[in-house]
N, C-alpha and C. Protein backbone atom coordinates (compact mmCIF):
# COMPACT_ATOMS: atom_id res chain seq x y z
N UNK A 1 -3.72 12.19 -1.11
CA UNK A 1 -2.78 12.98 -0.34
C UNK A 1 -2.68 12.47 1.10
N UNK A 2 -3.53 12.03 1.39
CA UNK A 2 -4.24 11.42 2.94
C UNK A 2 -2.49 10.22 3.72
N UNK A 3 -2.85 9.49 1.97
CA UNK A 3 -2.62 8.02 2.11
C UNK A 3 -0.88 8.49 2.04
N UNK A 4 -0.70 10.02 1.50
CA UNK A 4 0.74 9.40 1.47
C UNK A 4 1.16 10.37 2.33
N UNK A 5 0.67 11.35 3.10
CA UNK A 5 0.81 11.68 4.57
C UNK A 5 1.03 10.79 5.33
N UNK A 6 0.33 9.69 5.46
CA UNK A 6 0.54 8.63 6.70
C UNK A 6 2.04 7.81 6.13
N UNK A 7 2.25 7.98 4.76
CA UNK A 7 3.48 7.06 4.64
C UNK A 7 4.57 7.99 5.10
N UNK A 8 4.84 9.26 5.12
CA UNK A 8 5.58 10.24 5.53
C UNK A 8 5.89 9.96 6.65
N UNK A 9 4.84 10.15 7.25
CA UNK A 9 5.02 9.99 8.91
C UNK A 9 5.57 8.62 9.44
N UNK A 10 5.66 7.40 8.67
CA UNK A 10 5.60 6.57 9.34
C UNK A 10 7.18 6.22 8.36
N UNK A 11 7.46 7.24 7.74
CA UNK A 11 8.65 6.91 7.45
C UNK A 11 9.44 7.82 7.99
N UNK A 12 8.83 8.60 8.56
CA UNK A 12 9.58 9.45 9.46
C UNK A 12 9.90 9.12 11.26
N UNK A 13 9.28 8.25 11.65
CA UNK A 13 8.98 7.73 13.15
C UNK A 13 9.75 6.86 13.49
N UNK A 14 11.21 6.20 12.69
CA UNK A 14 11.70 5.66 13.51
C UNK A 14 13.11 6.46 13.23
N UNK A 15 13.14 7.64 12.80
CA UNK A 15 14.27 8.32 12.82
C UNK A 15 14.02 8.97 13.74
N UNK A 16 12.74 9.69 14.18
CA UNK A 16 12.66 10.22 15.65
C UNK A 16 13.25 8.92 16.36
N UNK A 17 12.66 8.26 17.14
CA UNK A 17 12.90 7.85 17.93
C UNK A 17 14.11 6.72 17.89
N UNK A 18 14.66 6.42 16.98
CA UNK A 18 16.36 6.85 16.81
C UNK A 18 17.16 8.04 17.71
N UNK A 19 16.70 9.00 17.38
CA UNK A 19 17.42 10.52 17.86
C UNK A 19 17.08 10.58 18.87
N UNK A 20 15.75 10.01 19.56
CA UNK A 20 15.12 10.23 20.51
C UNK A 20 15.89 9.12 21.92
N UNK A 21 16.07 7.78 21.18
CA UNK A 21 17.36 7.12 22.24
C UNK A 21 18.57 7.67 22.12
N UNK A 22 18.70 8.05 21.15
CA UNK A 22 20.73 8.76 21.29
C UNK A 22 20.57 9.65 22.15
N UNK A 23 19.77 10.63 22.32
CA UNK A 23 19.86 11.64 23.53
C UNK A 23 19.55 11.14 24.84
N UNK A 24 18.47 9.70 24.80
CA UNK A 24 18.43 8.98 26.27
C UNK A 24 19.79 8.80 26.82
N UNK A 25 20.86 8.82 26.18
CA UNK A 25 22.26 8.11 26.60
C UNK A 25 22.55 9.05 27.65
N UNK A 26 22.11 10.35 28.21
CA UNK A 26 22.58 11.15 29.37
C UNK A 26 21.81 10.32 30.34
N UNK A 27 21.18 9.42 30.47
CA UNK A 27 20.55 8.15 31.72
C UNK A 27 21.78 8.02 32.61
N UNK A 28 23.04 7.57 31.82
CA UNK A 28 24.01 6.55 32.04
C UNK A 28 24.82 7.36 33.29
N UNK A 29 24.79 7.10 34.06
CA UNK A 29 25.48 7.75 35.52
C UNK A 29 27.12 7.46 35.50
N UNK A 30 28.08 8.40 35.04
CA UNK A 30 29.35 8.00 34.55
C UNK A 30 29.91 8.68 36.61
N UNK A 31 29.36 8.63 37.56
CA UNK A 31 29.50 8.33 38.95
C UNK A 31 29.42 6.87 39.03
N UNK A 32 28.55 6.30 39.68
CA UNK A 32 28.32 4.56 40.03
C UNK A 32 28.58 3.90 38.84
N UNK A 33 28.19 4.48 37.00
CA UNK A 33 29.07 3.30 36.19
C UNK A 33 27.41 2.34 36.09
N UNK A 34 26.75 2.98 36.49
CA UNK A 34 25.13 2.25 36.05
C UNK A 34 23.96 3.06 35.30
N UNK A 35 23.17 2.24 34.89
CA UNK A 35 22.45 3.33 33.82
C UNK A 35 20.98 3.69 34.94
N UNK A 36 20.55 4.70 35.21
CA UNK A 36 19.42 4.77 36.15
C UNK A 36 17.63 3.99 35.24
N UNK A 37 17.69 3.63 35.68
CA UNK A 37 16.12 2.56 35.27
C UNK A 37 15.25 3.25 34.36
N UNK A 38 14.79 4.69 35.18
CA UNK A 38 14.33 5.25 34.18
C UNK A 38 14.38 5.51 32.34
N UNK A 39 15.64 6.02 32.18
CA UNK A 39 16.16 6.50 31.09
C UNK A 39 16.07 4.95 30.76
N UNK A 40 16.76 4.05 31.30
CA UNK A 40 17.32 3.22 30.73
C UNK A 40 15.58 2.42 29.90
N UNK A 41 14.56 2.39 30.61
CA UNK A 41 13.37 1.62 30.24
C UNK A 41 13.00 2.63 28.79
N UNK A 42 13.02 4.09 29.09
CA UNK A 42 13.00 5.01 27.82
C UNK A 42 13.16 4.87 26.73
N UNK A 43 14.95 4.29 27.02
CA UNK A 43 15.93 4.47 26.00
C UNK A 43 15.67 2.74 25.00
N UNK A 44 15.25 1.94 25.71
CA UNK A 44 15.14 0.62 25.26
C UNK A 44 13.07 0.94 24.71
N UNK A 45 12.85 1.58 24.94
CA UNK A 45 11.35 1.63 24.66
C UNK A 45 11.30 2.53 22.99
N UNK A 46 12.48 3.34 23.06
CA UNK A 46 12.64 4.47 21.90
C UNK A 46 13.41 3.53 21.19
N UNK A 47 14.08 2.69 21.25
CA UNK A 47 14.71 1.49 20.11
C UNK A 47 13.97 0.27 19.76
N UNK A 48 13.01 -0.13 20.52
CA UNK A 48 12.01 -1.15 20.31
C UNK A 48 11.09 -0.78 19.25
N UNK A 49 10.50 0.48 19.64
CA UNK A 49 9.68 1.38 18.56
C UNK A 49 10.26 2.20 17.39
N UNK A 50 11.19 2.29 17.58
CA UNK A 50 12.57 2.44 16.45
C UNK A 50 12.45 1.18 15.00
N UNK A 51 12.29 0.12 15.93
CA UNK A 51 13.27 -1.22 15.16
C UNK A 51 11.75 -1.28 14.49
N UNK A 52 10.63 -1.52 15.16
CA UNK A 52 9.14 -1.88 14.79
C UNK A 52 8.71 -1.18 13.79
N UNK A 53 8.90 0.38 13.87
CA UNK A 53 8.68 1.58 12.91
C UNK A 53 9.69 1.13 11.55
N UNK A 54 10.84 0.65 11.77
CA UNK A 54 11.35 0.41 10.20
C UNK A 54 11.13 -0.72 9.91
N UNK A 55 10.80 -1.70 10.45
CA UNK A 55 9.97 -3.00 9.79
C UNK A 55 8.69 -2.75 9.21
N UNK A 56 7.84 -1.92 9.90
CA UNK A 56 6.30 -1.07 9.35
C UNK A 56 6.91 -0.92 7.97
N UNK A 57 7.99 0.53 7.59
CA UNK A 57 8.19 0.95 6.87
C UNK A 57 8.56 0.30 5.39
N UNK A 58 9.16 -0.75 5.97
CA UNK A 58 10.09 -1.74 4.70
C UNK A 58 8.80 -2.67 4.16
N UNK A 59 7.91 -2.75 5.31
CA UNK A 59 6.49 -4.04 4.77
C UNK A 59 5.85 -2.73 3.61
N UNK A 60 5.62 -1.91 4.53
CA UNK A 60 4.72 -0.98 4.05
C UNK A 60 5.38 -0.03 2.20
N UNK A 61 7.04 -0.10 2.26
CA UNK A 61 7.08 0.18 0.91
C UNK A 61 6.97 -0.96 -0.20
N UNK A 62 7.70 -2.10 0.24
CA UNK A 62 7.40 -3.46 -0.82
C UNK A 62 5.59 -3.49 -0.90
N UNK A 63 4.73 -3.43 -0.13
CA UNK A 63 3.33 -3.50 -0.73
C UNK A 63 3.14 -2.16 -1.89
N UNK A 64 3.47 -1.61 -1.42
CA UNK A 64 3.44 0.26 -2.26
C UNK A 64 3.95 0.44 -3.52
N UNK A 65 5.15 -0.53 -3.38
CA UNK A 65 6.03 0.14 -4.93
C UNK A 65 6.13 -1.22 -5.70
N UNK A 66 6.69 -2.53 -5.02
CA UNK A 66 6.96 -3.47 -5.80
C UNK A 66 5.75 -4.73 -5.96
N UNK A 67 4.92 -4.62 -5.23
CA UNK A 67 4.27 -5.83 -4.83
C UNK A 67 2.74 -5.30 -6.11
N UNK A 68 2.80 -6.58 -6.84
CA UNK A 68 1.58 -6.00 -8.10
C UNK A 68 0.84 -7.47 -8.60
N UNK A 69 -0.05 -7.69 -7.80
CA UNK A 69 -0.87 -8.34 -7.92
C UNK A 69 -2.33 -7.98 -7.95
N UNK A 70 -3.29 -9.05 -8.37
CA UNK A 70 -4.87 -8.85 -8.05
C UNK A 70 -4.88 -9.45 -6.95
N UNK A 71 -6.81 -9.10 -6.62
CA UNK A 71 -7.56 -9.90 -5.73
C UNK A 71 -8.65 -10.14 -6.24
N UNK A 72 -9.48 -10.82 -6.18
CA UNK A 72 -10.46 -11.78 -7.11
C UNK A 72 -11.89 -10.33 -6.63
N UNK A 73 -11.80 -9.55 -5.48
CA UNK A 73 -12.82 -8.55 -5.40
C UNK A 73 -11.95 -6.92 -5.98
N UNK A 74 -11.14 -6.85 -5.75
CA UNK A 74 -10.42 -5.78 -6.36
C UNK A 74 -10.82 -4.89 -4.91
N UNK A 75 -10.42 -5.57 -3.77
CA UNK A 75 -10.70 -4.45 -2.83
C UNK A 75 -9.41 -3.51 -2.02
N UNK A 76 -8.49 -4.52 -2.50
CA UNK A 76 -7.02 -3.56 -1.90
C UNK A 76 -6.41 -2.63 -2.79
N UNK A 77 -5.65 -2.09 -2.21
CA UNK A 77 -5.13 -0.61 -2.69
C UNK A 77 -4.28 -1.49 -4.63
N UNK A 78 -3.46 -2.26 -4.09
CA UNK A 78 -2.71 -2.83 -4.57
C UNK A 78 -3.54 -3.20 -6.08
N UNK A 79 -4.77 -4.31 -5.95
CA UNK A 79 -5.45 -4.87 -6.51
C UNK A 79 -5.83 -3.14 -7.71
N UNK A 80 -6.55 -2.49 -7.36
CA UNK A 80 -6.83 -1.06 -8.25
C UNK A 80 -5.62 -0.73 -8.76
N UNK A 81 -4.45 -0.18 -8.32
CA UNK A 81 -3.46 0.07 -9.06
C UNK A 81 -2.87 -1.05 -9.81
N UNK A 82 -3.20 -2.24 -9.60
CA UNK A 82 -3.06 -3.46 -10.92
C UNK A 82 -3.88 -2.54 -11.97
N UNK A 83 -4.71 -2.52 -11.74
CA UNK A 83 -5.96 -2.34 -12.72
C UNK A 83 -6.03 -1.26 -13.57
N UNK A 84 -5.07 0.17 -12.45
CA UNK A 84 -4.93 1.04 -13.42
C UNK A 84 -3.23 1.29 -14.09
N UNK A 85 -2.57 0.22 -14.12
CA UNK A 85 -1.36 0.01 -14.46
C UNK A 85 -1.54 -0.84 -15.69
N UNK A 86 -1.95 -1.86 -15.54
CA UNK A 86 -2.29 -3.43 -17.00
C UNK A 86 -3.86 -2.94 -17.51
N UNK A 87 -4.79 -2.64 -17.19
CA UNK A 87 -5.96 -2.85 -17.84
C UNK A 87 -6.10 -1.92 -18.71
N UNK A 88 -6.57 -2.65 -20.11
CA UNK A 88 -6.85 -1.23 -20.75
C UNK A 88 -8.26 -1.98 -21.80
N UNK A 89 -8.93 -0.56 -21.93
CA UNK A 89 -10.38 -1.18 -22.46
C UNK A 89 -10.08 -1.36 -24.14
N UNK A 90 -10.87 -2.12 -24.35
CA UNK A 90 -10.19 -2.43 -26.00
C UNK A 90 -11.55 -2.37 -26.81
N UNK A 91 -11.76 -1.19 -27.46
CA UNK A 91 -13.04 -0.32 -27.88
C UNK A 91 -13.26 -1.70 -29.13
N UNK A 92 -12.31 -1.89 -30.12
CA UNK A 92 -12.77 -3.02 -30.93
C UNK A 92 -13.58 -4.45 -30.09
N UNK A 93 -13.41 -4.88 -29.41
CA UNK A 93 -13.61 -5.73 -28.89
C UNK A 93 -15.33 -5.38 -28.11
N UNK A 94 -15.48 -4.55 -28.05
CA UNK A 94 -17.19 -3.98 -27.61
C UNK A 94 -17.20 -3.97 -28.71
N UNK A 95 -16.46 -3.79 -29.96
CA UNK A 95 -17.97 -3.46 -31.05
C UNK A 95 -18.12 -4.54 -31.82
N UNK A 96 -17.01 -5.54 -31.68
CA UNK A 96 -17.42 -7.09 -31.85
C UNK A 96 -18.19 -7.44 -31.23
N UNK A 97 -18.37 -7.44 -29.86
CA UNK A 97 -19.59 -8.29 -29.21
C UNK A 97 -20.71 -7.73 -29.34
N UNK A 98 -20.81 -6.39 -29.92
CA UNK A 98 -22.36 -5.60 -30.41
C UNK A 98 -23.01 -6.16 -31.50
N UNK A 99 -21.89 -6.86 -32.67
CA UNK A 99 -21.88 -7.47 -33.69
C UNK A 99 -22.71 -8.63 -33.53
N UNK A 100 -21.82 -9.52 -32.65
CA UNK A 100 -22.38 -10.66 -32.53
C UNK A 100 -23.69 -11.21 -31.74
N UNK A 101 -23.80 -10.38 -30.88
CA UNK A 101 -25.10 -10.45 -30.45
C UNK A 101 -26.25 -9.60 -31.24
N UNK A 102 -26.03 -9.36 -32.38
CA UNK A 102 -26.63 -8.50 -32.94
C UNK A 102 -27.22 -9.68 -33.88
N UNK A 103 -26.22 -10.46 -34.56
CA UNK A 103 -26.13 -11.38 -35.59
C UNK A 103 -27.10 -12.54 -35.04
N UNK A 104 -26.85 -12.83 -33.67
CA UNK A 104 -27.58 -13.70 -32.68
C UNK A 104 -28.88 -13.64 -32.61
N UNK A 105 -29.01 -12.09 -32.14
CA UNK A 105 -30.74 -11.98 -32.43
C UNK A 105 -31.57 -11.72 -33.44
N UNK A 106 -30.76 -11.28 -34.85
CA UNK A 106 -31.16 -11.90 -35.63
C UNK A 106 -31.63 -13.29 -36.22
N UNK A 107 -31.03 -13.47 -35.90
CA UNK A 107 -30.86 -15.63 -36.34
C UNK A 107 -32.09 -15.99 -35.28
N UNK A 108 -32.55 -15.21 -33.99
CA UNK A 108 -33.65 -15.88 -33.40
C UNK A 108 -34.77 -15.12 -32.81
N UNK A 109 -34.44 -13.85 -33.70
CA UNK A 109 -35.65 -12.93 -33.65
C UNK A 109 -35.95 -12.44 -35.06
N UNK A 110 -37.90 -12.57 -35.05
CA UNK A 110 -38.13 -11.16 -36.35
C UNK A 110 -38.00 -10.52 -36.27
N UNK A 111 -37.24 -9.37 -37.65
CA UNK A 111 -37.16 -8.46 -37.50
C UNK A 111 -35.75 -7.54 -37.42
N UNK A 112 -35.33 -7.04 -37.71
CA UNK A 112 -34.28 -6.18 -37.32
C UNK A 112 -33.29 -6.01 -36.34
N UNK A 113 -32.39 -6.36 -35.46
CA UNK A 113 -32.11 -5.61 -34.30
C UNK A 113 -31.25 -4.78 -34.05
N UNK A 114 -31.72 -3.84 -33.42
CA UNK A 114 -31.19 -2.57 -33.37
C UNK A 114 -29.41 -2.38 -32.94
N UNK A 115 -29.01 -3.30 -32.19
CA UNK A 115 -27.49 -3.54 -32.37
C UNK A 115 -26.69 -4.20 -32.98
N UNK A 116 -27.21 -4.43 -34.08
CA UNK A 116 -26.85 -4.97 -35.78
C UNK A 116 -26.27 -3.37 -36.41
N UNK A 117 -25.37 -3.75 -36.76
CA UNK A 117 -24.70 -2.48 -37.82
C UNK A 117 -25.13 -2.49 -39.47
């Protein structure tokens, strides 16, 4: 829930500050016909962090939704949801190798072994 709170928010942060320069536009001094410094550093600071916040957003959904690869440790988000998307345990396949190592230690042990069927 954590992880997709922070995607909320950060898909929400450059529509603020979108809205947040459209209202800087009362800076603009329609007397002298110049924008006063203030507003104006604001208004360019609320579109910089605007433009940055939807580049975050666009990296941050292609890793999230489309991007499906491993990593050789399985330590990224990405890498686990490979794992719980393609992997699936294949119960025959354990009870073959119970078999065969069973058959194995037979052939080089006396006696019985107990993971022999």
């Amino acid at each position: 829930m954590g992880d997709l709170l922070v995607y909320l928010v950060a898909l929400a942060a450059p529509l603020a500050f979108t809205f947040l320069a459209w209202r800087l536009k009362r800076g603009y001094d329609a007397r002298t016909g110049r924008w006063r410094w203030p507003w104006l550093v604001a208004g360019n600071l609320c579109v910089l962090l605007a433009l940055l916040g939807a580049m975050f957003v666009l990296a941050e959904s292609y890793y999230r939704y489309w991007y499906d690869t491993t990593d050789n440790f399985v330590v990224a988000w990405t890498s686990r949801r490979w794992e719980q998307r393609h992997f699936r345990v294949n119960e025959r396949a354990n009870e073959l190798a119970a078999e065969t190592i069973g058959k194995f230690l037979d052939e080089h042990i006396d006696g019985p072994c107990p993971l022999a069927k």
